[in-house]
PDB file of N, CA and C in Angstrom:
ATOM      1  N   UNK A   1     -14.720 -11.791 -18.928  1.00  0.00           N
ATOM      2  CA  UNK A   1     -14.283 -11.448 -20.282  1.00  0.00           C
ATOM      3  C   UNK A   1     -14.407  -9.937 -20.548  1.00  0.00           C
ATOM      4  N   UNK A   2     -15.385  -9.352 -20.258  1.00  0.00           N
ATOM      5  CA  UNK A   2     -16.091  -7.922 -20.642  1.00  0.00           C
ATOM      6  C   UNK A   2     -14.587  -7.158 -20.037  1.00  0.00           C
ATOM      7  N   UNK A   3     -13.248  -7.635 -18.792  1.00  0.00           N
ATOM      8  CA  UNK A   3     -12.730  -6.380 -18.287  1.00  0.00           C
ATOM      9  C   UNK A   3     -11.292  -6.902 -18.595  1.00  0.00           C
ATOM     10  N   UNK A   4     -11.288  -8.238 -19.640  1.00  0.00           N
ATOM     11  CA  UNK A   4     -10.044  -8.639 -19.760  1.00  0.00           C
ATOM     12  C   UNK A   4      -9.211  -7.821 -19.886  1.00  0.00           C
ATOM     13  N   UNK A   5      -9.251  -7.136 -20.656  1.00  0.00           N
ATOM     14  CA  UNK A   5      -8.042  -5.695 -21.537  1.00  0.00           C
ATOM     15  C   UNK A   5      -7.730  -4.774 -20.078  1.00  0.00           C
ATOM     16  N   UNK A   6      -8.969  -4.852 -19.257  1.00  0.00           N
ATOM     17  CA  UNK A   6      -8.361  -3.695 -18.434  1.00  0.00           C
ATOM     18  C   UNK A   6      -7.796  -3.583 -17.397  1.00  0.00           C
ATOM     19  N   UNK A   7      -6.914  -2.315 -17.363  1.00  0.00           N
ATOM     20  CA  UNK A   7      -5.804  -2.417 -16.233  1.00  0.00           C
ATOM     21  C   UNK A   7      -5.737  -2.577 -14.785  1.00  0.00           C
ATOM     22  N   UNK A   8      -4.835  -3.965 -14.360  1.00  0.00           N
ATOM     23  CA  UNK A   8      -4.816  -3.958 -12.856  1.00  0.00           C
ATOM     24  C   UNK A   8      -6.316  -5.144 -12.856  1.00  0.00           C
ATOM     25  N   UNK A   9      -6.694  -5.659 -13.541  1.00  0.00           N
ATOM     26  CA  UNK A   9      -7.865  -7.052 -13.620  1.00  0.00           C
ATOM     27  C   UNK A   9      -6.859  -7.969 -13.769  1.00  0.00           C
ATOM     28  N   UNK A  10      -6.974  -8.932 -12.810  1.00  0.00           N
ATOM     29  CA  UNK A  10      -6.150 -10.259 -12.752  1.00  0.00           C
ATOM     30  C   UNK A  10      -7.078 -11.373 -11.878  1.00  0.00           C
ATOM     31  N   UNK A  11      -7.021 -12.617 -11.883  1.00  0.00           N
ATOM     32  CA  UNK A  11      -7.636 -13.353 -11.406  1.00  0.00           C
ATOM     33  C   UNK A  11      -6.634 -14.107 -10.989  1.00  0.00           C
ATOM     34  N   UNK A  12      -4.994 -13.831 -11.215  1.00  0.00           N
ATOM     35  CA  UNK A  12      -3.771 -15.050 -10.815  1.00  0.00           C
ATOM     36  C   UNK A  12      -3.564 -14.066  -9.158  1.00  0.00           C
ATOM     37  N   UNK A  13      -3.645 -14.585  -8.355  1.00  0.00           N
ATOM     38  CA  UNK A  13      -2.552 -14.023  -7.239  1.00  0.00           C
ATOM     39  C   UNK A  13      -1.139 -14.083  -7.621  1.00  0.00           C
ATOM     40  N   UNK A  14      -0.573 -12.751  -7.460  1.00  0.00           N
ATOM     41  CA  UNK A  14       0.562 -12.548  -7.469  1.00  0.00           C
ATOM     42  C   UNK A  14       0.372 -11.470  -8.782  1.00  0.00           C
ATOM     43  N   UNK A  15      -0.250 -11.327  -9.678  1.00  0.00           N
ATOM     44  CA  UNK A  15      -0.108 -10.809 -10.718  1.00  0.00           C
ATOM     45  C   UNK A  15      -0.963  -9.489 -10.719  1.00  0.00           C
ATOM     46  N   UNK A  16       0.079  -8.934 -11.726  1.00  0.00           N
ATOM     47  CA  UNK A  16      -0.285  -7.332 -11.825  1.00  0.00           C
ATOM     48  C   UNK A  16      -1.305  -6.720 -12.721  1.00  0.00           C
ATOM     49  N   UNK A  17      -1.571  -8.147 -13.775  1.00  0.00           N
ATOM     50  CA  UNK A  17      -2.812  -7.014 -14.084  1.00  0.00           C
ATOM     51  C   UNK A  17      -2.645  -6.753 -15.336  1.00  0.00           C
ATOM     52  N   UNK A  18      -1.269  -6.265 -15.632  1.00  0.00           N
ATOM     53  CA  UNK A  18      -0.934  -5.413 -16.536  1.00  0.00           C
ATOM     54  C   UNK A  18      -1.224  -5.831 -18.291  1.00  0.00           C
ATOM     55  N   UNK A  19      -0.698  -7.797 -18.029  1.00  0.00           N
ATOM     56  CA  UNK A  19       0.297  -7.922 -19.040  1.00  0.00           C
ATOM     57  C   UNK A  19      -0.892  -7.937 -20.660  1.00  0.00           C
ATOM     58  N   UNK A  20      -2.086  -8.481 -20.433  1.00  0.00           N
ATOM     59  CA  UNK A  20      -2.724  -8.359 -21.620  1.00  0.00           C
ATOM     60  C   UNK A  20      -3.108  -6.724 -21.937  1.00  0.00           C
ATOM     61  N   UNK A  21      -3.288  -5.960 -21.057  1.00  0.00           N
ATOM     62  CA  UNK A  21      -3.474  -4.400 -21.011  1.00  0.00           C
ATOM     63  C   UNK A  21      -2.217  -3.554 -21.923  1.00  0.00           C
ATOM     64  N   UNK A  22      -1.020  -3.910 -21.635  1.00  0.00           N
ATOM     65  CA  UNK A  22       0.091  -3.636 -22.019  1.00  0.00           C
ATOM     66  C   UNK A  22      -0.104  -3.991 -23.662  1.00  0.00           C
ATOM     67  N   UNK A  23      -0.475  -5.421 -23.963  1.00  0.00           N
ATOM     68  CA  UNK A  23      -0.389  -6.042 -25.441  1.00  0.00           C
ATOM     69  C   UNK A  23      -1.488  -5.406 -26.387  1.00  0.00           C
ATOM     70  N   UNK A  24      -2.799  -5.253 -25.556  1.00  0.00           N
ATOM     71  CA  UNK A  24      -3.805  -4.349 -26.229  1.00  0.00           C
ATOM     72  C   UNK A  24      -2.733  -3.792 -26.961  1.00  0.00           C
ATOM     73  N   UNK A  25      -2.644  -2.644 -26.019  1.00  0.00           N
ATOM     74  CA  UNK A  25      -2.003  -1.659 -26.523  1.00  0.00           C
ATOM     75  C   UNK A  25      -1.190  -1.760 -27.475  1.00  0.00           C
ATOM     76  N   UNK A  26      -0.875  -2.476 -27.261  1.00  0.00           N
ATOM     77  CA  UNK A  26       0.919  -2.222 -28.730  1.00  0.00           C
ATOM     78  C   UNK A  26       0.011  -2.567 -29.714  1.00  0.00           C
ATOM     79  N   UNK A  27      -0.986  -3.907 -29.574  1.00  0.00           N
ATOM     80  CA  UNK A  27      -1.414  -4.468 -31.099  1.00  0.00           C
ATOM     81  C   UNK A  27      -2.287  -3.373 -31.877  1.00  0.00           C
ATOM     82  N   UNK A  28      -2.430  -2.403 -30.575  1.00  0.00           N
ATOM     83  CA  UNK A  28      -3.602  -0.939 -31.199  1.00  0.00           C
ATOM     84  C   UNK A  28      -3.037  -0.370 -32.075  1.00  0.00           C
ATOM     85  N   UNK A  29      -1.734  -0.010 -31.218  1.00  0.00           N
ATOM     86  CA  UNK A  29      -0.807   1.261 -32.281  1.00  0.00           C
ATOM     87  C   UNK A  29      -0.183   0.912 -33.247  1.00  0.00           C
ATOM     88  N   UNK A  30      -0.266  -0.843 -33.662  1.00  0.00           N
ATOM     89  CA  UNK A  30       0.357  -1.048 -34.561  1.00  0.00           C
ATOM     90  C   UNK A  30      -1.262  -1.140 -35.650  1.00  0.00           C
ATOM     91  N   UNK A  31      -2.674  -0.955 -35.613  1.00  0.00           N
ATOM     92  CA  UNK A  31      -3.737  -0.815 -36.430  1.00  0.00           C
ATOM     93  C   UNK A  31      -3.961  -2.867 -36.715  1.00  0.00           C
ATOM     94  N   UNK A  32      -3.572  -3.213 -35.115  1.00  0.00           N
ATOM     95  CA  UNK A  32      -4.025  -4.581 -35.276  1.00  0.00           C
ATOM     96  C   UNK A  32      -5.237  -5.372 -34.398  1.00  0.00           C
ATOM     97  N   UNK A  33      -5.836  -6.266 -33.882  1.00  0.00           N
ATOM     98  CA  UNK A  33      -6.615  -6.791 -33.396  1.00  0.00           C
ATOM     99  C   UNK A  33      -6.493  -7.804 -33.074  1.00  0.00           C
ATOM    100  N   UNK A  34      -7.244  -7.588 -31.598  1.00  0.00           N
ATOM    101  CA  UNK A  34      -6.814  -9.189 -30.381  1.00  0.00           C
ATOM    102  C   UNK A  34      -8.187  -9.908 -30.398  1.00  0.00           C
ATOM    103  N   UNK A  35      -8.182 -11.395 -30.673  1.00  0.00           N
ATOM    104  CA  UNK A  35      -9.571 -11.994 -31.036  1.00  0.00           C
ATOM    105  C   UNK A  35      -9.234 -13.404 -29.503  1.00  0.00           C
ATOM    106  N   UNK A  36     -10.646 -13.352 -28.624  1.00  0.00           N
ATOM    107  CA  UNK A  36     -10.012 -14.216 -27.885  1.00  0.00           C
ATOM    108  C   UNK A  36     -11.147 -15.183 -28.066  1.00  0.00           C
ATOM    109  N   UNK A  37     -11.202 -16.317 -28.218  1.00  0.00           N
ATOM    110  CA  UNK A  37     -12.411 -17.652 -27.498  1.00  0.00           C
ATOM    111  C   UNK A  37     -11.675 -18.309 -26.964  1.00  0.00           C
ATOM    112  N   UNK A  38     -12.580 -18.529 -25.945  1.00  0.00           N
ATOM    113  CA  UNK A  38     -12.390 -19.133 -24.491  1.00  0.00           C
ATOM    114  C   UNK A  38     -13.354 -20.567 -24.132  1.00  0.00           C
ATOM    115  N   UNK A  39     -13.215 -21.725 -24.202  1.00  0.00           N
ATOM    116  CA  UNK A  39     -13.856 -22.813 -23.608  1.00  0.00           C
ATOM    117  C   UNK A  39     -13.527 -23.505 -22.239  1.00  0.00           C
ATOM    118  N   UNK A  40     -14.862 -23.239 -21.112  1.00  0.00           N
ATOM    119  CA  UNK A  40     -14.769 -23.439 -19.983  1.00  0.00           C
ATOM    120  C   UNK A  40     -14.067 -25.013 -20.174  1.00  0.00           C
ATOM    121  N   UNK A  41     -12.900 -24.592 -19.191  1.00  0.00           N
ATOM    122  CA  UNK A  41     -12.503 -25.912 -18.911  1.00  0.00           C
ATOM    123  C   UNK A  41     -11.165 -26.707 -20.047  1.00  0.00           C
ATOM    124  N   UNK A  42     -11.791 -26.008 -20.647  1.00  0.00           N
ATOM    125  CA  UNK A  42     -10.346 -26.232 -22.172  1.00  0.00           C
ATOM    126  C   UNK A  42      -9.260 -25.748 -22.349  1.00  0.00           C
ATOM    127  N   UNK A  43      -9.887 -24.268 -22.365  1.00  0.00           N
ATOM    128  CA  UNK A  43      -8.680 -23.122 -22.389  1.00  0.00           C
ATOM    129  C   UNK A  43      -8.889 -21.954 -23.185  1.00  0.00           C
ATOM    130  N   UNK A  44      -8.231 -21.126 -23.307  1.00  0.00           N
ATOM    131  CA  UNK A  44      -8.480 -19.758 -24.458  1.00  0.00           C
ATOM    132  C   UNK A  44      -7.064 -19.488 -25.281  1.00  0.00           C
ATOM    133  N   UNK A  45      -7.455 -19.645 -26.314  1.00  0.00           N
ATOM    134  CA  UNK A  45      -6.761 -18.993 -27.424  1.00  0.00           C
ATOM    135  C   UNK A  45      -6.725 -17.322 -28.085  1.00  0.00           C
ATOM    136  N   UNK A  46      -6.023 -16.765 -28.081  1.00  0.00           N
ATOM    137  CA  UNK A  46      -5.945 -15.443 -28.445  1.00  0.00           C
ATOM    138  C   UNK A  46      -5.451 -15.543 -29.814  1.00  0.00           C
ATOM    139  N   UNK A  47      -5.693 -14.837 -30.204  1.00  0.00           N
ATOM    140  CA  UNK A  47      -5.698 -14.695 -31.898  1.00  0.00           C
ATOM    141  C   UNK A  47      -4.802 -13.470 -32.014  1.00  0.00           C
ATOM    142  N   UNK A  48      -3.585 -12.977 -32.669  1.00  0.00           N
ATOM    143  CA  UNK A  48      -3.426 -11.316 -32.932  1.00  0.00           C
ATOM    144  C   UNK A  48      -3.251 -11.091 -34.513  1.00  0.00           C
ATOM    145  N   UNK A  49      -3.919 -10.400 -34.968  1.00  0.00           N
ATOM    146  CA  UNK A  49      -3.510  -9.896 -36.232  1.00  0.00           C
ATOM    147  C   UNK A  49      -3.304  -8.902 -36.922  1.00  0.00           C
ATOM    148  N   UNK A  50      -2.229  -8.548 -37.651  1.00  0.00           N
ATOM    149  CA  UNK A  50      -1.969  -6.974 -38.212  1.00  0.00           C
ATOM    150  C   UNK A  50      -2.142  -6.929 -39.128  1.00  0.00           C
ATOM    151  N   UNK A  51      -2.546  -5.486 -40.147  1.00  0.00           N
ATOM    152  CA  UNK A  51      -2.907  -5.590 -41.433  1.00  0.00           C
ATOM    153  C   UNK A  51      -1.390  -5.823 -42.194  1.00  0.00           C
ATOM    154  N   UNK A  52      -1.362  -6.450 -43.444  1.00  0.00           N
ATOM    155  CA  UNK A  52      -0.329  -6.577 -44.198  1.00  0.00           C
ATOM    156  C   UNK A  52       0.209  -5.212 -44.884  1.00  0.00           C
ATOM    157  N   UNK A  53       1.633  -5.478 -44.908  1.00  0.00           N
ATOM    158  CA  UNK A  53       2.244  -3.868 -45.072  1.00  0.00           C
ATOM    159  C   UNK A  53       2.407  -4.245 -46.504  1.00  0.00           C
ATOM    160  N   UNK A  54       2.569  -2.490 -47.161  1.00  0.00           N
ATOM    161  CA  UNK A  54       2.370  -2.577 -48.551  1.00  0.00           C
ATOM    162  C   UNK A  54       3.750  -2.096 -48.599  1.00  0.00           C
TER     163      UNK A  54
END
Protein backbone atom coordinates (compact mmCIF):
# COMPACT_ATOMS: atom_id res chain seq x y z
CA UNK A 1 0.00 0.00 0.00
CA UNK A 2 2.71 2.60 1.33
CA UNK A 3 4.17 2.61 -2.81
CA UNK A 4 0.78 2.28 -4.51
CA UNK A 5 0.88 5.89 -6.18
CA UNK A 6 4.38 5.26 -7.19
CA UNK A 7 5.84 5.07 -10.49
CA UNK A 8 6.74 1.82 -12.33
CA UNK A 9 5.21 -0.35 -8.81
CA UNK A 10 3.08 -3.06 -10.27
CA UNK A 11 2.43 -6.42 -8.91
CA UNK A 12 0.39 -7.56 -12.48
CA UNK A 13 3.05 -9.02 -14.96
CA UNK A 14 2.83 -7.37 -17.99
CA UNK A 15 2.04 -4.02 -16.51
CA UNK A 16 3.67 -0.75 -16.44
CA UNK A 17 3.22 0.65 -13.37
CA UNK A 18 2.01 3.71 -14.52
CA UNK A 19 -1.74 3.69 -14.49
CA UNK A 20 -2.74 4.68 -10.75
CA UNK A 21 0.55 7.09 -10.79
CA UNK A 22 -0.82 8.79 -13.88
CA UNK A 23 -4.54 9.23 -11.96
CA UNK A 24 -2.79 10.55 -8.74
CA UNK A 25 -1.81 12.96 -10.69
CA UNK A 26 -4.64 14.40 -12.59
CA UNK A 27 -6.93 14.02 -9.32
CA UNK A 28 -3.92 16.39 -7.73
CA UNK A 29 -4.12 19.10 -10.27
CA UNK A 30 -7.57 19.06 -10.28
CA UNK A 31 -7.29 19.94 -5.86
CA UNK A 32 -8.92 16.36 -5.47
CA UNK A 33 -8.25 13.15 -3.39
CA UNK A 34 -7.76 9.35 -3.88
CA UNK A 35 -9.13 7.36 -0.71
CA UNK A 36 -8.35 3.58 -1.06
CA UNK A 37 -9.57 0.48 1.52
CA UNK A 38 -8.55 -2.61 0.69
CA UNK A 39 -9.91 -6.10 2.26
CA UNK A 40 -7.59 -9.09 1.98
CA UNK A 41 -9.28 -11.32 -0.15
CA UNK A 42 -12.40 -9.10 -1.03
CA UNK A 43 -11.04 -6.45 -2.93
CA UNK A 44 -10.26 -2.58 -2.88
CA UNK A 45 -12.31 0.18 -3.59
CA UNK A 46 -10.91 3.58 -4.49
CA UNK A 47 -12.81 6.46 -3.67
CA UNK A 48 -12.02 9.93 -5.90
CA UNK A 49 -13.25 13.16 -4.91
CA UNK A 50 -13.16 16.82 -6.08
CA UNK A 51 -14.08 19.86 -4.31
CA UNK A 52 -17.45 21.31 -5.66
CA UNK A 53 -17.10 24.22 -8.13
CA UNK A 54 -18.61 27.50 -7.26
Amino acid sequence: MHRLFDPFSTSKHGGSGLGLFVTYGIVQSHSGKIDVETHAGKGTVFTITFPASH
